[in-house]
Protein backbone atom coordinates (compact mmCIF):
# COMPACT_ATOMS: atom_id res chain seq x y z
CA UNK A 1 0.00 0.00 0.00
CA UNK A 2 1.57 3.63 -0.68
CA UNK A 3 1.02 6.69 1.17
CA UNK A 4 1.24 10.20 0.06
CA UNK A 5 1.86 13.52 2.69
CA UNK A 6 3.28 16.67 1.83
CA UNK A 7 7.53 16.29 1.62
CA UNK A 8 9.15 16.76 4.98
CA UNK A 9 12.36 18.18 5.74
CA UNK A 10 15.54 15.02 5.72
CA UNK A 11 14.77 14.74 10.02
CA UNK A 12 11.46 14.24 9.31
CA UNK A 13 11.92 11.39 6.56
CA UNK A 14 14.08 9.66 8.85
CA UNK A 15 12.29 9.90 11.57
CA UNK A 16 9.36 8.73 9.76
CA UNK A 17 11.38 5.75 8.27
CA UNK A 18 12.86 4.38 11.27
CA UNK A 19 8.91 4.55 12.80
CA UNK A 20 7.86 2.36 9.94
CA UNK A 21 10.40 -0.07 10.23
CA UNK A 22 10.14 -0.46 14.16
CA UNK A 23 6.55 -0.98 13.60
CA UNK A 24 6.67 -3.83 11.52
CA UNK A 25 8.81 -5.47 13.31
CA UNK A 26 7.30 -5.16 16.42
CA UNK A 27 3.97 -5.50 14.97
CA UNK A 28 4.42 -8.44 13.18
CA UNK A 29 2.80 -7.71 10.24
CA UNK A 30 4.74 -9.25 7.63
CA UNK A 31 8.82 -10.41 7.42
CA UNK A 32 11.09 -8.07 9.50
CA UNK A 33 11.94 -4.84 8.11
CA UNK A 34 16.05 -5.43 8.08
CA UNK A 35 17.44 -2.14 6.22
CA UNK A 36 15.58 1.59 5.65
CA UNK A 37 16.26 3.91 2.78
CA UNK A 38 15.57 7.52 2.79
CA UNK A 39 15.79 8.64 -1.08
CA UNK A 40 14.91 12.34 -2.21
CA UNK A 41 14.51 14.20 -5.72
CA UNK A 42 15.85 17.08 -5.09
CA UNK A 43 17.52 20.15 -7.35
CA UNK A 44 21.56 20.21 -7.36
CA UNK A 45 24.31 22.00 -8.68
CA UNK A 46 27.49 20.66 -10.20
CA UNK A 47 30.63 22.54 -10.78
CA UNK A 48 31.40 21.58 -14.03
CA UNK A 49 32.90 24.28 -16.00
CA UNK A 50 35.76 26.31 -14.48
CA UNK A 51 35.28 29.93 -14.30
CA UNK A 52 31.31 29.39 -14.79
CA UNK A 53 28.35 29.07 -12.13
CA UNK A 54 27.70 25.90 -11.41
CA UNK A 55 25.23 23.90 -13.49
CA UNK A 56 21.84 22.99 -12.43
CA UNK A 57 21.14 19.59 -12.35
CA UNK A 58 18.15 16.72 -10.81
CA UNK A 59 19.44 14.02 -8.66
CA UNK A 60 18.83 10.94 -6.31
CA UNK A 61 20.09 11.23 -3.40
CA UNK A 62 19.87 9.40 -0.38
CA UNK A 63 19.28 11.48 2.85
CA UNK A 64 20.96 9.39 5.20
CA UNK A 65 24.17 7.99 3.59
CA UNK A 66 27.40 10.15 3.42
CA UNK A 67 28.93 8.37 0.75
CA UNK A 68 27.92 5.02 -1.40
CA UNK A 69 24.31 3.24 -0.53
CA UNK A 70 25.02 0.17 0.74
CA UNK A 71 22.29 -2.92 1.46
CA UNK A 72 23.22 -6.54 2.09
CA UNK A 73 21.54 -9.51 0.45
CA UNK A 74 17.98 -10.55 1.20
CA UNK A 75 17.21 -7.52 3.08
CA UNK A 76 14.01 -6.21 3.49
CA UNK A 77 14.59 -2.53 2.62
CA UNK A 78 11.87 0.14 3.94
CA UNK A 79 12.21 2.90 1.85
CA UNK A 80 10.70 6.20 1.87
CA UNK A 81 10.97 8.79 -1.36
CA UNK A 82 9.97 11.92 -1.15
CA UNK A 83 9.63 13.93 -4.22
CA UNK A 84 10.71 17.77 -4.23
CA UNK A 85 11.17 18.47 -8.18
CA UNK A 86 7.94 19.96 -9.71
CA UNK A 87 7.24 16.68 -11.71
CA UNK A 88 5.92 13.44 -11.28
CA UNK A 89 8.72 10.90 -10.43
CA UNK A 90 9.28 7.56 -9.26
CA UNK A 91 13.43 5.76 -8.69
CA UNK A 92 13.66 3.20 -10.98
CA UNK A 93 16.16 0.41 -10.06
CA UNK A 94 18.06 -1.61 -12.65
CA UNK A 95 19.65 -4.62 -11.72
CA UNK A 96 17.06 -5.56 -8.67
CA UNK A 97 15.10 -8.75 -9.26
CA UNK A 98 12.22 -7.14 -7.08
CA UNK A 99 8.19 -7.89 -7.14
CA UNK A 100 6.73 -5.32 -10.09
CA UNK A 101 5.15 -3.38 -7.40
CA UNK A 102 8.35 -1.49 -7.08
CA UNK A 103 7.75 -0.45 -11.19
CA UNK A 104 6.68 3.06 -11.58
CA UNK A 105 5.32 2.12 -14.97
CA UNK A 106 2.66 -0.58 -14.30
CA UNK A 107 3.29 -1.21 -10.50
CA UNK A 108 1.82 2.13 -9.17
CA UNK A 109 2.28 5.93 -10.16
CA UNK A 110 4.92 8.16 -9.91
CA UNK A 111 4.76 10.33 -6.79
CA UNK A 112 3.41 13.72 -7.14
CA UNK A 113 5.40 16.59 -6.52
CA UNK A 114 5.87 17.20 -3.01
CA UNK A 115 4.77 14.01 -2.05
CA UNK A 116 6.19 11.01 -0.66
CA UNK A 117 5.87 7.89 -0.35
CA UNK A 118 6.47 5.01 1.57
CA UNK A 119 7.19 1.44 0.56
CA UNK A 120 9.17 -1.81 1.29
CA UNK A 121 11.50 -3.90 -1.29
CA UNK A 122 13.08 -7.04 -0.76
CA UNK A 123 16.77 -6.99 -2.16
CA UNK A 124 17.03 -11.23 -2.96
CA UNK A 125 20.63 -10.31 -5.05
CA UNK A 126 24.30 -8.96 -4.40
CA UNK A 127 25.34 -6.72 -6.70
CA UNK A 128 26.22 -3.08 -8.12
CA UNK A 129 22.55 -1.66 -8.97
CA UNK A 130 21.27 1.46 -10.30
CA UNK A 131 18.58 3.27 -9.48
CA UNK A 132 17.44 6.17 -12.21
CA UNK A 133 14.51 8.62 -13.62
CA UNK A 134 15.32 7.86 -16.89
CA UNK A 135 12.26 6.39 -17.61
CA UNK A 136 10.98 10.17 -17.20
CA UNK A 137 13.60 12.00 -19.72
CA UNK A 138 10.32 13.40 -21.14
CA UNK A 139 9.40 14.90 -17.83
CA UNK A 140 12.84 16.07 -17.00
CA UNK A 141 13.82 20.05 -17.26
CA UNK A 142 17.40 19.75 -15.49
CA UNK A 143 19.67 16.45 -16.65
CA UNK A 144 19.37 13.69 -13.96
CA UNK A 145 22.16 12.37 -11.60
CA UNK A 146 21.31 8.44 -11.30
CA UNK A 147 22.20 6.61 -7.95
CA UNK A 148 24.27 3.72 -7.42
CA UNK A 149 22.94 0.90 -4.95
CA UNK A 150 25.52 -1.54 -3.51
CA UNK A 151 24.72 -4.78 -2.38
CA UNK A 152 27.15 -6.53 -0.06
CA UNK A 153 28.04 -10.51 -0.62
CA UNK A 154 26.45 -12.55 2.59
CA UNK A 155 30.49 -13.28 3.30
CA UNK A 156 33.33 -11.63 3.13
CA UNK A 157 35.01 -10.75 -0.53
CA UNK A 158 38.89 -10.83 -0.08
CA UNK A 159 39.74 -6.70 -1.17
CA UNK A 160 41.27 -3.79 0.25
CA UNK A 161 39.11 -1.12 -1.04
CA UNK A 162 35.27 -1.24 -2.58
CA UNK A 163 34.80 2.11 -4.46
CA UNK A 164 32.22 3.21 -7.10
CA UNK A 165 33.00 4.82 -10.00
CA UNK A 166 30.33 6.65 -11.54
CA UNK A 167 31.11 7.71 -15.20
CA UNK A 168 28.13 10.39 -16.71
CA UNK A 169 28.23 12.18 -19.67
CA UNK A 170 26.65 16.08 -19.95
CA UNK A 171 25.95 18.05 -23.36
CA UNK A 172 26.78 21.53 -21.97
CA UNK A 173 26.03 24.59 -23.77
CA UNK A 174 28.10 28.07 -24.09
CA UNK A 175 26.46 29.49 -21.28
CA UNK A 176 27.73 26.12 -18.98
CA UNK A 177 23.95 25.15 -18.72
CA UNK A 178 23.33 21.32 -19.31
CA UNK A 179 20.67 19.72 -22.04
CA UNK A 180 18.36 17.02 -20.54
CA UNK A 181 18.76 13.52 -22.55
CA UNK A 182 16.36 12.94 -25.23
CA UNK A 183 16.38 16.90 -25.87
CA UNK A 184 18.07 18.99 -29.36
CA UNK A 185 21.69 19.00 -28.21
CA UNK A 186 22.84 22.03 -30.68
CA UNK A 187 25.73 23.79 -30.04
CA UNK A 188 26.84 21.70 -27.16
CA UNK A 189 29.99 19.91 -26.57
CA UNK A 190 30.36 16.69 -24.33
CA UNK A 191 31.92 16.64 -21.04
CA UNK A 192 32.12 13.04 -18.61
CA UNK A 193 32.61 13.28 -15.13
CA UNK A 194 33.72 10.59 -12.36
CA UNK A 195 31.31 10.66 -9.07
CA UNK A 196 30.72 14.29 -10.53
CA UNK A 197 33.95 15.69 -10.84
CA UNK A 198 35.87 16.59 -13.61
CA UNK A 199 39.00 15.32 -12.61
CA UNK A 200 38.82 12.56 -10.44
CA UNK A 201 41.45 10.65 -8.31
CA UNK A 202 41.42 7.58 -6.27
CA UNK A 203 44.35 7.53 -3.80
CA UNK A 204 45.39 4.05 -2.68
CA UNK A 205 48.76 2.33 -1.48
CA UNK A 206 51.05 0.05 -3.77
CA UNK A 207 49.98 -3.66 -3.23
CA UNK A 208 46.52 -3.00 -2.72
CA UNK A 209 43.69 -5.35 -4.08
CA UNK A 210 40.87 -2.49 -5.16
CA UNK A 211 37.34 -3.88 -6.17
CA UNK A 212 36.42 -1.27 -8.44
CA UNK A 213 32.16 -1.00 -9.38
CA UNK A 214 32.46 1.02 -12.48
CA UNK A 215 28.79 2.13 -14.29
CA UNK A 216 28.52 3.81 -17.21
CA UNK A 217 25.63 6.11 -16.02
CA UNK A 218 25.48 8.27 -18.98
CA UNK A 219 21.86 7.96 -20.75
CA UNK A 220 23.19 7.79 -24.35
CA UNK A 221 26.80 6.88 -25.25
CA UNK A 222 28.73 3.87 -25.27
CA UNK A 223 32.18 4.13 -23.31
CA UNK A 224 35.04 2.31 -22.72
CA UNK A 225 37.27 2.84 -19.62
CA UNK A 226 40.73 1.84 -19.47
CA UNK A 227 43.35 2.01 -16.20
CA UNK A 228 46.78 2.37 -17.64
CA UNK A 229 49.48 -0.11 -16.90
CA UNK A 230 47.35 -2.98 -15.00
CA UNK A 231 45.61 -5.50 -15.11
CA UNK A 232 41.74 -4.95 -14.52
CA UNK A 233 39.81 -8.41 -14.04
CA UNK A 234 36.53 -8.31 -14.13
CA UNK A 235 34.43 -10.28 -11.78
CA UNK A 236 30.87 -9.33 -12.53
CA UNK A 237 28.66 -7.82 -15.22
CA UNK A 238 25.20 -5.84 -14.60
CA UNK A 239 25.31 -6.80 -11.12
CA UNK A 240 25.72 -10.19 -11.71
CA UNK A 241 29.05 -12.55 -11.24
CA UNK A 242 30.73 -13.75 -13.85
CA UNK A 243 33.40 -16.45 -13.89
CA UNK A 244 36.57 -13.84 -13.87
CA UNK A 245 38.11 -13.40 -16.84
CA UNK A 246 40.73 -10.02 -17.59
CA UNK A 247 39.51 -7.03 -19.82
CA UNK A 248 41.22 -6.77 -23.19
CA UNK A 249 44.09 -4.23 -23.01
CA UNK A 250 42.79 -3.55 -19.74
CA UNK A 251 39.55 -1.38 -21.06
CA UNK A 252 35.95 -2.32 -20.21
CA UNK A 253 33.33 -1.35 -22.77
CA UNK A 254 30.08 -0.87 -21.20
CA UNK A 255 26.73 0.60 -22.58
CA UNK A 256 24.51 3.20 -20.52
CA UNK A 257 23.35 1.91 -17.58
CA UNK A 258 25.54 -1.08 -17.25
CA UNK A 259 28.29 -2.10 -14.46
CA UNK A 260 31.29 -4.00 -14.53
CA UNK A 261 33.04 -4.57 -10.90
CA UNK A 262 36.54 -4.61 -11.79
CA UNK A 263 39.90 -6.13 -9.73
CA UNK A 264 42.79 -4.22 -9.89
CA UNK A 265 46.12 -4.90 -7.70
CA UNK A 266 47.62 -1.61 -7.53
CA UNK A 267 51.13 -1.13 -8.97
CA UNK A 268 52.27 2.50 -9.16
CA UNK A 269 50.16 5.75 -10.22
CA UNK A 270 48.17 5.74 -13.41
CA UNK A 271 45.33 7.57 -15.44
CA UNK A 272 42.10 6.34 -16.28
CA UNK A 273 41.61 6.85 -19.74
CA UNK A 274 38.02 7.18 -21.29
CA UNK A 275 36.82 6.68 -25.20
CA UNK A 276 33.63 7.99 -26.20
CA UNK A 277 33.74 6.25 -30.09
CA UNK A 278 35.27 9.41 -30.92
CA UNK A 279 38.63 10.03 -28.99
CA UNK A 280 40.18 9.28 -26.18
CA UNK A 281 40.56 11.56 -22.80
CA UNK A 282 42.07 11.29 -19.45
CA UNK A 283 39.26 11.96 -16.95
CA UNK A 284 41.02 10.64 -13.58
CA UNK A 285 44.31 9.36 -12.10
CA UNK A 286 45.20 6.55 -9.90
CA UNK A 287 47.18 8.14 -7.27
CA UNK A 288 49.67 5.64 -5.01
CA UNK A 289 51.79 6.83 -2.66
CA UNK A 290 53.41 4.68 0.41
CA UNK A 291 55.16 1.96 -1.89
CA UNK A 292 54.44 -1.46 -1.59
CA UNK A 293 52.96 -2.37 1.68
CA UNK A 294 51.87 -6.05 1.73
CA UNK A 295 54.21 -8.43 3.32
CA UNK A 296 52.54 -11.42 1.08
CA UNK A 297 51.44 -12.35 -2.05
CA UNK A 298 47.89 -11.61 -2.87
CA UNK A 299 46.33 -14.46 -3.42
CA UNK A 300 44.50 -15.48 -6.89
CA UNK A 301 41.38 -14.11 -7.79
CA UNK A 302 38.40 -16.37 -6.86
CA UNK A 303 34.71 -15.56 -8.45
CA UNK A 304 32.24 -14.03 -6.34
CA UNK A 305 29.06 -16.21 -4.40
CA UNK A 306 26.45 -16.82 -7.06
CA UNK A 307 23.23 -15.16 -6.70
CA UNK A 308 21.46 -18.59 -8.00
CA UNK A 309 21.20 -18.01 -10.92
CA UNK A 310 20.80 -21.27 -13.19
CA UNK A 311 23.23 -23.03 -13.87
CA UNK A 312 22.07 -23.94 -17.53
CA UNK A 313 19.61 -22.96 -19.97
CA UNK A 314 17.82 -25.57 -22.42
CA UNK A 315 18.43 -23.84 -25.27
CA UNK A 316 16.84 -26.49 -27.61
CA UNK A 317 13.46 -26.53 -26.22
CA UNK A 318 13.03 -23.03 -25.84
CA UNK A 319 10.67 -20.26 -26.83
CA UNK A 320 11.28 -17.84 -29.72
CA UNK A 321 10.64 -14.62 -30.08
CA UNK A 322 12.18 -11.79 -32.82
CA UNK A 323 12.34 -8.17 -31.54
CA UNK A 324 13.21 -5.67 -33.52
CA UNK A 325 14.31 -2.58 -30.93
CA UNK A 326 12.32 0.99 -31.85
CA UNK A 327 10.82 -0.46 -34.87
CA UNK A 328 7.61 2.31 -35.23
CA UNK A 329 5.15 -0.34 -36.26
CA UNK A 330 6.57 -3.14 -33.43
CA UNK A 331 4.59 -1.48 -30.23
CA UNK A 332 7.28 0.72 -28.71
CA UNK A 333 5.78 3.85 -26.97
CA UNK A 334 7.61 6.68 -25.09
CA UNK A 335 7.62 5.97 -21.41
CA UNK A 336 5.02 9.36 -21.26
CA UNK A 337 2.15 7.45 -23.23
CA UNK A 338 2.85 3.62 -22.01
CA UNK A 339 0.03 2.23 -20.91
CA UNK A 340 -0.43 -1.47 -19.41
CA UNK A 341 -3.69 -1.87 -22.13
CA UNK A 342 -1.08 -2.17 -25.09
CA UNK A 343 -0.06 -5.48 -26.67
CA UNK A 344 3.29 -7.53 -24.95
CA UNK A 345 6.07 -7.73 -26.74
CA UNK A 346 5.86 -11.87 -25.95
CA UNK A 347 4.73 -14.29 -23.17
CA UNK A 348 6.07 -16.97 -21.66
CA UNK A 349 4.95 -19.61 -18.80
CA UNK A 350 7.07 -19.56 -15.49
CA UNK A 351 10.26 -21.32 -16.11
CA UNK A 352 10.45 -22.14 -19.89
CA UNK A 353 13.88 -20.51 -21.77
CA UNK A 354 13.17 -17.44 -24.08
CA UNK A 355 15.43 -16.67 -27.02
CA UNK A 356 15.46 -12.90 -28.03
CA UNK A 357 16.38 -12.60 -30.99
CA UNK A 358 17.52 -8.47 -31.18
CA UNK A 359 17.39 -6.62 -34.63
CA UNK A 360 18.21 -2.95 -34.53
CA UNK A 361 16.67 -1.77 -37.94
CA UNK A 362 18.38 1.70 -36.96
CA UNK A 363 21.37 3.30 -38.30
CA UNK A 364 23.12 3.87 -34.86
CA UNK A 365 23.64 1.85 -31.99
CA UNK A 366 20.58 0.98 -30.10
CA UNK A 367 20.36 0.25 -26.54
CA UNK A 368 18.32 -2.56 -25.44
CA UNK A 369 17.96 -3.16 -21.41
CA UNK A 370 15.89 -6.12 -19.87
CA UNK A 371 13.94 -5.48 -16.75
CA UNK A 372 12.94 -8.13 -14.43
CA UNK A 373 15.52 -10.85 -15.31
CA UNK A 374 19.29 -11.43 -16.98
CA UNK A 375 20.09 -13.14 -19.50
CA UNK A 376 22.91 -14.71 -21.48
CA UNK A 377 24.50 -13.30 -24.72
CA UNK A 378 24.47 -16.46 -26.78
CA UNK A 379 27.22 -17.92 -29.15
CA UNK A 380 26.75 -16.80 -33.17
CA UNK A 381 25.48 -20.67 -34.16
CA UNK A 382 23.57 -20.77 -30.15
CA UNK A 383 25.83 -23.49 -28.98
CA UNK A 384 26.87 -21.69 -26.03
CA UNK A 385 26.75 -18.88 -24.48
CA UNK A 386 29.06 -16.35 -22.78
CA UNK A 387 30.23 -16.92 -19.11
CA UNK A 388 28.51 -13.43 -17.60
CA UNK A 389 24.85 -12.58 -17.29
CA UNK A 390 23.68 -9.20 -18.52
CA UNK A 391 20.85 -6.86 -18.38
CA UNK A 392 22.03 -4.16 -20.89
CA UNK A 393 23.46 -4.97 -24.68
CA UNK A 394 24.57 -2.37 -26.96
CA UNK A 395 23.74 -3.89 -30.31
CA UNK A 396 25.71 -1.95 -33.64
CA UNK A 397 23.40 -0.76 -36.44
CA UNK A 398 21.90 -3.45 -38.59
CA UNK A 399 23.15 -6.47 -36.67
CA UNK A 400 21.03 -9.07 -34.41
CA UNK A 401 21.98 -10.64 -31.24
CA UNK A 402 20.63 -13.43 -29.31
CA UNK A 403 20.05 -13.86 -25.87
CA UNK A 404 18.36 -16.30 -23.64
CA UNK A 405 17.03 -16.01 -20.32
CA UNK A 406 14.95 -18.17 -17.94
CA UNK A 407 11.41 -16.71 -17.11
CA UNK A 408 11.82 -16.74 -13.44
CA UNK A 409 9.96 -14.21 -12.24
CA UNK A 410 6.41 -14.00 -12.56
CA UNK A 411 4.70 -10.60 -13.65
CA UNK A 412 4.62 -8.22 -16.33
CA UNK A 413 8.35 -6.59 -16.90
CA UNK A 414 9.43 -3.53 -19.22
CA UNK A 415 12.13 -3.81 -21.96
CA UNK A 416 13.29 -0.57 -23.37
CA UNK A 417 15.06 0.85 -26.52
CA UNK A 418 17.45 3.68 -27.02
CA UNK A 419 19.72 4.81 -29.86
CA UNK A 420 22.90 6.42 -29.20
CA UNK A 421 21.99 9.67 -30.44
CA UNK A 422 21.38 12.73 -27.57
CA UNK A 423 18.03 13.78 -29.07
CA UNK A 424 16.75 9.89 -29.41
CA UNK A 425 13.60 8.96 -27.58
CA UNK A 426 13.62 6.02 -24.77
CA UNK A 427 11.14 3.90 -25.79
CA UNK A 428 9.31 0.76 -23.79
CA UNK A 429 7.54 -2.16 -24.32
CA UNK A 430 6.29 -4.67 -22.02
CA UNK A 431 6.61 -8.84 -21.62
CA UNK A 432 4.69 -11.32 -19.33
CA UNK A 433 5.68 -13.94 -17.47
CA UNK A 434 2.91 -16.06 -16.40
């Protein structure tokens, strides 16, 4: 059930939050309330351009964490969001295998303006998650700052440091005023920040293990992110693990919206590097200082605890289904005029295999993210598949990919569409598990 008051000042929320929680679980009514989450959509300023006022900007924030969000696995997260932008929003979380009622789309409406509203999620997966309005880029006046969501491993995960990189990209304009995505970015030139600034650096010590959660959390551009002069292993994909295998020349490629958590043993000072298709810039240094301090070897790399995932996939007796991303006469709609009334995109029964087969008609990159479950990226000839899970594929112009997922989770879930062009609509579709 949601409730809806006029937004109250950050004591009130978490006053309000830790009431809620404290009376489920003294009340009994329903599991135990094990974490509470204060999130707010508030107006912000970054300083982006030197010599310039800062630029106005939307973001998710959370009220009562300093730095990174961070849940552990199979809490039961009370959240309260309170609204204070002058639009209708709701978070929307990528990468959390939730019940649909936590879906602003077809779960429940967005909160009003000044509203807020109160709600509880159950968080079944580790992982590096997202949560985002960009579901609302036709809503949006300011460009949106998305927030990362940690979720901590039920044991221990053998590293020194856990840090988030954030990676966004802003069209700015003369004036050093920013262009929402999905808006006419003329005469603007690109700019990508780390955790907001423009020149980022991560101090650690030499011999360090770093676990490194790096998400590409701009809403149109494929990037690749490179670490000079190490090696950067990844360990999971989209919030998922993968079996750990090391990034080619040490640079991850990752679509909007997608995560990689990366494993880098520190060696001596270095720049991160970042390539936007076009050319390549140095938007952050590795800073070490200290020398080597660890008196042993660090030990090899092991993968991360699954999040039960399956194992396999019976690829031979799946179900079949072509989907051709932003096609105008294939059902897409702007997230503004979806409604729940409009034809699925396919159907399944609980627990068969689906095969996607992805066409992007379109003469750019298109985007393609999968709500509700992950899937594989199969082999050309769908013998195999690759050893990571995924929620988010870029897929080049003209080309198909296949992927394959099992329909765990009952419920109607979204699937959206994006080219890689600033002014491109998001588009959405829905598909039914049943």
């Amino acid at each position: 059930m949601t409730t809806r008051i006029h937004a109250p000042h950050r004591r009130e929320v978490l006053a309000g939050l830790g009431a809620s929680a404290a009376a489920l679980i003294v009340g009994g009514a329903g599991p135990s309330v094990t974490a509470q989450l204060a999130l707010q959509a508030r107006p912000a300023t970054l300083a982006l351009t030197p010599g310039q006022a800062a630029t106005p900007i939307w973001e998710l924030a959370a009220v009562s964490h300093l730095r990174d969000v961070r849940l552990k696995r199979f809490d039961r997260c009370q959240l309260v969001f309170s609204n204070n932008l002058p639009v209708p929003l709701a978070p929307v979380w990528y990468g959390l295998h939730a019940p649909m009622a936590a879906d602003p789309l077809r779960g429940r409406a967005p909160a009003a303006p000044d509203a807020t509203e109160t709600s509880t999620i159950s968080v079944p997966n580790a992982g590096t998650l997202l949560a985002d309005f960009r579901l609302f880029e036709d809503r949006l006046k300011q460009p949106a700052r998305p927030l990362p969501i940690i979720v901590a491993e039920t044991g221990p995960v053998a590293v020194d440091r856990d840090e988030v990189l954030l990676i966004q990209e802003w069209r700015l304009r003369p004036d050093g005023t920013a262009v929402p995505a999905g808006q006419d970015p003329k005469d603007t030139a690109p700019l990508y920040t780390i955790n907001g600034q423009t020149s980022f650096e991560l101090s650690a010590l030499g011999g360090q293990r770093l676990r490194l959660r790096i998400i590409n959390g701009s809403q149109r551009s494929v990037l690749a992110i490179k670490l000079e002069n190490h090696e950067v292993n990844v360990l999971a994909l989209d919030g998922q693990p993968a079996e750990p295998f090391p990034a080619r020349n040490g640079a991850l490629v990752l679509a909007p919206g997608a995560r990689a958590d990366a494993f880098v043993d520190v060696e001596a000072s270095a720049p991160f590097l970042l390539h936007d298709g076009k050319s390549a810039r140095q938007i952050g240094t590795l800073s070490v200082s200290g020398g080597i301090r660890r008196r042993a070897e660090l030990s090899p790399l092991q993968p991360l605890p699954p999040n039960d995932l399956p194992d396999q996939l019976d690829l031979r007796g799946a179900l079949r289904f072509d989907v051709a991303l932003g096609a105008a006469d294939s059902g897409w709609a702007r997230p503004a005029t979806f409604s729940t009334a409009s034809a699925p995109g396919f159907r399944a029964k609980t627990g068969r295999t689906v095969v996607l087969a992805l066409q992007n008609p379109a003469p750019l990159t298109t985007v393609f993210h999968l709500h509700g479950h992950h899937f594989r990226l199969l082999d050309k000839l769908d013998d195999g598949w690759k050893p990571y899970w995924l929620d988010t594929l870029a897929i080049e112009p003209g080309q198909t990919q296949r992927i394959a997922f099992a329909a765990t989770s009952p419920g109607r879930w979204l699937i959206e569409s994006v080219a890689t062009d600033w002014a491109a609509p998001r588009l959405v579709r829905w598909y039914g598990v049943e």
